[in-house]
Protein backbone atom coordinates (compact mmCIF):
# COMPACT_ATOMS: atom_id res chain seq x y z
CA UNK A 1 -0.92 15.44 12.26
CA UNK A 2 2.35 16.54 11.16
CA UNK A 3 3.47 14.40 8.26
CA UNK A 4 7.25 13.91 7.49
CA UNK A 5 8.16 14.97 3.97
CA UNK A 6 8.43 11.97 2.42
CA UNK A 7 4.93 10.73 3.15
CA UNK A 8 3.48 13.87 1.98
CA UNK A 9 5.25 13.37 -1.42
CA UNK A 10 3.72 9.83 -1.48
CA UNK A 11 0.48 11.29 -1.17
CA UNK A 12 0.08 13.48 -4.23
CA UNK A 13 -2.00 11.71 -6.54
CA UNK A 14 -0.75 12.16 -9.99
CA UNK A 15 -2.93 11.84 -13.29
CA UNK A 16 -2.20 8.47 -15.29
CA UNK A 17 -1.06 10.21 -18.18
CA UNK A 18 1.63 11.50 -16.01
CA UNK A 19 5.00 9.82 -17.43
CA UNK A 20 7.00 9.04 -14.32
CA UNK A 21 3.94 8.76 -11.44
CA UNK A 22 5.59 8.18 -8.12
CA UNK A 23 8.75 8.13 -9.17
CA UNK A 24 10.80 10.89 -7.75
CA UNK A 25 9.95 8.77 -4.09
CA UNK A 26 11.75 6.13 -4.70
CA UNK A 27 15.57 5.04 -5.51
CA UNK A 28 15.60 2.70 -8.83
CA UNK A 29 17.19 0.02 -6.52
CA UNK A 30 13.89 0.31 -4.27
CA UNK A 31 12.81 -3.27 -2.57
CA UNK A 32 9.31 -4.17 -2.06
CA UNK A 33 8.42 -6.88 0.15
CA UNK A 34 4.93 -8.31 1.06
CA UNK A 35 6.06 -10.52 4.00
CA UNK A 36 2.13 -11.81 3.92
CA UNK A 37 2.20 -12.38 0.12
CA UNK A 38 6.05 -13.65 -0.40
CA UNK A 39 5.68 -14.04 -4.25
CA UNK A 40 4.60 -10.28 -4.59
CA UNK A 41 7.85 -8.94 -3.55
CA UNK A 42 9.57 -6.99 -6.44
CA UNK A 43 12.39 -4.41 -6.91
CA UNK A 44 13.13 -1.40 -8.83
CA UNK A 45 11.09 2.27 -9.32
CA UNK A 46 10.27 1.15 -12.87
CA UNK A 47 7.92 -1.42 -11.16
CA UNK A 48 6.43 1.09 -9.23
CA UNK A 49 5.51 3.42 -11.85
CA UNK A 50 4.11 0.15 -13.24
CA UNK A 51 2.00 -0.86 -10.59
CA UNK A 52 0.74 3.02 -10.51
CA UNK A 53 -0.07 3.14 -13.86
CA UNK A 54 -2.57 0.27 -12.90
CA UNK A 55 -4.03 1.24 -10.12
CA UNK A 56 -4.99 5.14 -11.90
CA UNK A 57 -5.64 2.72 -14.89
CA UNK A 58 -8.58 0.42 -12.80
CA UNK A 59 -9.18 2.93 -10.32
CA UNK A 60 -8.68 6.58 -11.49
CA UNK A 61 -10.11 8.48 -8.55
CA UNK A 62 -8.03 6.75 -5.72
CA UNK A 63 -7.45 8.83 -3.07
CA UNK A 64 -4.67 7.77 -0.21
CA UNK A 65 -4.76 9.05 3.43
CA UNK A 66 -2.35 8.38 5.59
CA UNK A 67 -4.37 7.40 8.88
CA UNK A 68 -0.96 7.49 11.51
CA UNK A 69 2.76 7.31 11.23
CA UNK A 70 6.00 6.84 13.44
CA UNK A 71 9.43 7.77 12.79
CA UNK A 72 12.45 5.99 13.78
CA UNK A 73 15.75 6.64 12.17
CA UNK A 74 15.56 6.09 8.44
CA UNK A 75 12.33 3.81 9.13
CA UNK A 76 9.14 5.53 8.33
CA UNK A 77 5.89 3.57 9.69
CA UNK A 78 2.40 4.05 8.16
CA UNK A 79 -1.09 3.12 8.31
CA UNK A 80 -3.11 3.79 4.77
CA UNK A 81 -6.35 3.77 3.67
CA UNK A 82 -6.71 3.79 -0.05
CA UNK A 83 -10.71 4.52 -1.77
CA UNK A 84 -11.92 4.62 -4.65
CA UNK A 85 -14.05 3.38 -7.48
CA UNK A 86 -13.27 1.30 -9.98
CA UNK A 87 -13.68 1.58 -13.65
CA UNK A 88 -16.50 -0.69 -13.36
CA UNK A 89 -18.14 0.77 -11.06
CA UNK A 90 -17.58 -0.98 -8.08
CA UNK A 91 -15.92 0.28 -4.61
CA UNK A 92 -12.21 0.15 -3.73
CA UNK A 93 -10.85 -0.10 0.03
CA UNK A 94 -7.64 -1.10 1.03
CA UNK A 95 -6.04 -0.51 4.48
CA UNK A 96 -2.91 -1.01 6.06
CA UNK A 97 0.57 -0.58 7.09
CA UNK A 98 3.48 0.09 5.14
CA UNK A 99 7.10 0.17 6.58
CA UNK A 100 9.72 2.65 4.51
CA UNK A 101 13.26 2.59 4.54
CA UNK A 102 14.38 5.62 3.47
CA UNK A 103 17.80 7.16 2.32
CA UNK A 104 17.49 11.02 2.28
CA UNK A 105 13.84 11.75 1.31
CA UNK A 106 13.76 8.62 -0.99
CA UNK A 107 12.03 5.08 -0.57
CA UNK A 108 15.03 2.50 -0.37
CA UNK A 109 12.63 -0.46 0.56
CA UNK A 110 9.35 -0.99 2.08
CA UNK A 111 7.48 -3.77 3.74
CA UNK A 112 3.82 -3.63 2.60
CA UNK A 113 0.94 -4.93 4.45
CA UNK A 114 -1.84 -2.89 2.08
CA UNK A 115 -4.95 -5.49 1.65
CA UNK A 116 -8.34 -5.14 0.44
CA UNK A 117 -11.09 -4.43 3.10
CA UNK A 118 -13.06 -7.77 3.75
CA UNK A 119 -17.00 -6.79 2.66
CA UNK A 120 -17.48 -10.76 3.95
CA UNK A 121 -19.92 -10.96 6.65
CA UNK A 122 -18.12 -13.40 9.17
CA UNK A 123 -17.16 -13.10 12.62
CA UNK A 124 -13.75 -13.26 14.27
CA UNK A 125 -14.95 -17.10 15.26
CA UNK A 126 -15.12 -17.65 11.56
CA UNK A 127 -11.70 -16.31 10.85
CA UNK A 128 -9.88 -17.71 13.49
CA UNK A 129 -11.22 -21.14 12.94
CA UNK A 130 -10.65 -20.86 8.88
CA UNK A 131 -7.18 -19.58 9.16
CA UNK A 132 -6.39 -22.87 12.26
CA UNK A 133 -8.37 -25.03 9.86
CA UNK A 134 -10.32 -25.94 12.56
CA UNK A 135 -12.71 -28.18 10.92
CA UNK A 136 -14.62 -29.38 14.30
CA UNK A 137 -15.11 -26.51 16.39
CA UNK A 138 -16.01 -26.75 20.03
């Protein structure tokens, strides 16, 4: 798989000493939005480097793959899987989709869908009738 150039410069992992990780992707007027999780949405690089300085922080051997992608325009669509483990021991998996809008070979905005992987034993039945809050099923 041929990744476009901005996706591979997503993709190197940085060390957390590192004083700008993740920066040089993104403009400083960069807007996040988690359509899913309204209240997460932020803006800005600086919140970025933030976030990044968690995550290597909690989780310092994350590795990110970038599963598939599709271009269109200035719209960059991607499917993640993030791994690691955490500082206390324990595993980390998230997987998703995030959408990039890009200006040149920078981040300009991004609609994230990234969520932790379910380790819940329960069946699409279960899901479907706790997110309809179906309370007597049939």
């Amino acid at each position: 798989m041929i990744l476009p150039n901005f996706l591979l410069t997503t993709l190197v992992t940085e060390p957390p000493h590192a004083p700008v990780p993740k920066s040089p992707c993104f403009t400083p007027d960069y807007r996040n939005e988690a359509p899913a999780h309204p209240s997460r949405a932020f803006q800005g690089s600086e919140r970025v480097r933030s976030n990044w300085r968690q995550i290597f922080g909690f989780v310092p051997d994350i590795q990110s793959r970038v599963l598939n992608h599709a271009v269109n325009g200035s719209e960059v669509w991607s499917e993640w899987e993030m791994s690691g483990t955490r500082v206390d021991g324990t595993q980390h998996l998230m997987r998703g989709v995030i959408v990039f809008g890009l200006q040149g070979s920078r981040a300009v905005s991004a609609r994230f869908y990234l969520e932790p992987v379910e380790q819940a034993s329960t069946t699409v039945d279960d899901a479907v009738r706790a997110q309809a809050h179906a309370d007597n099923p049939t």
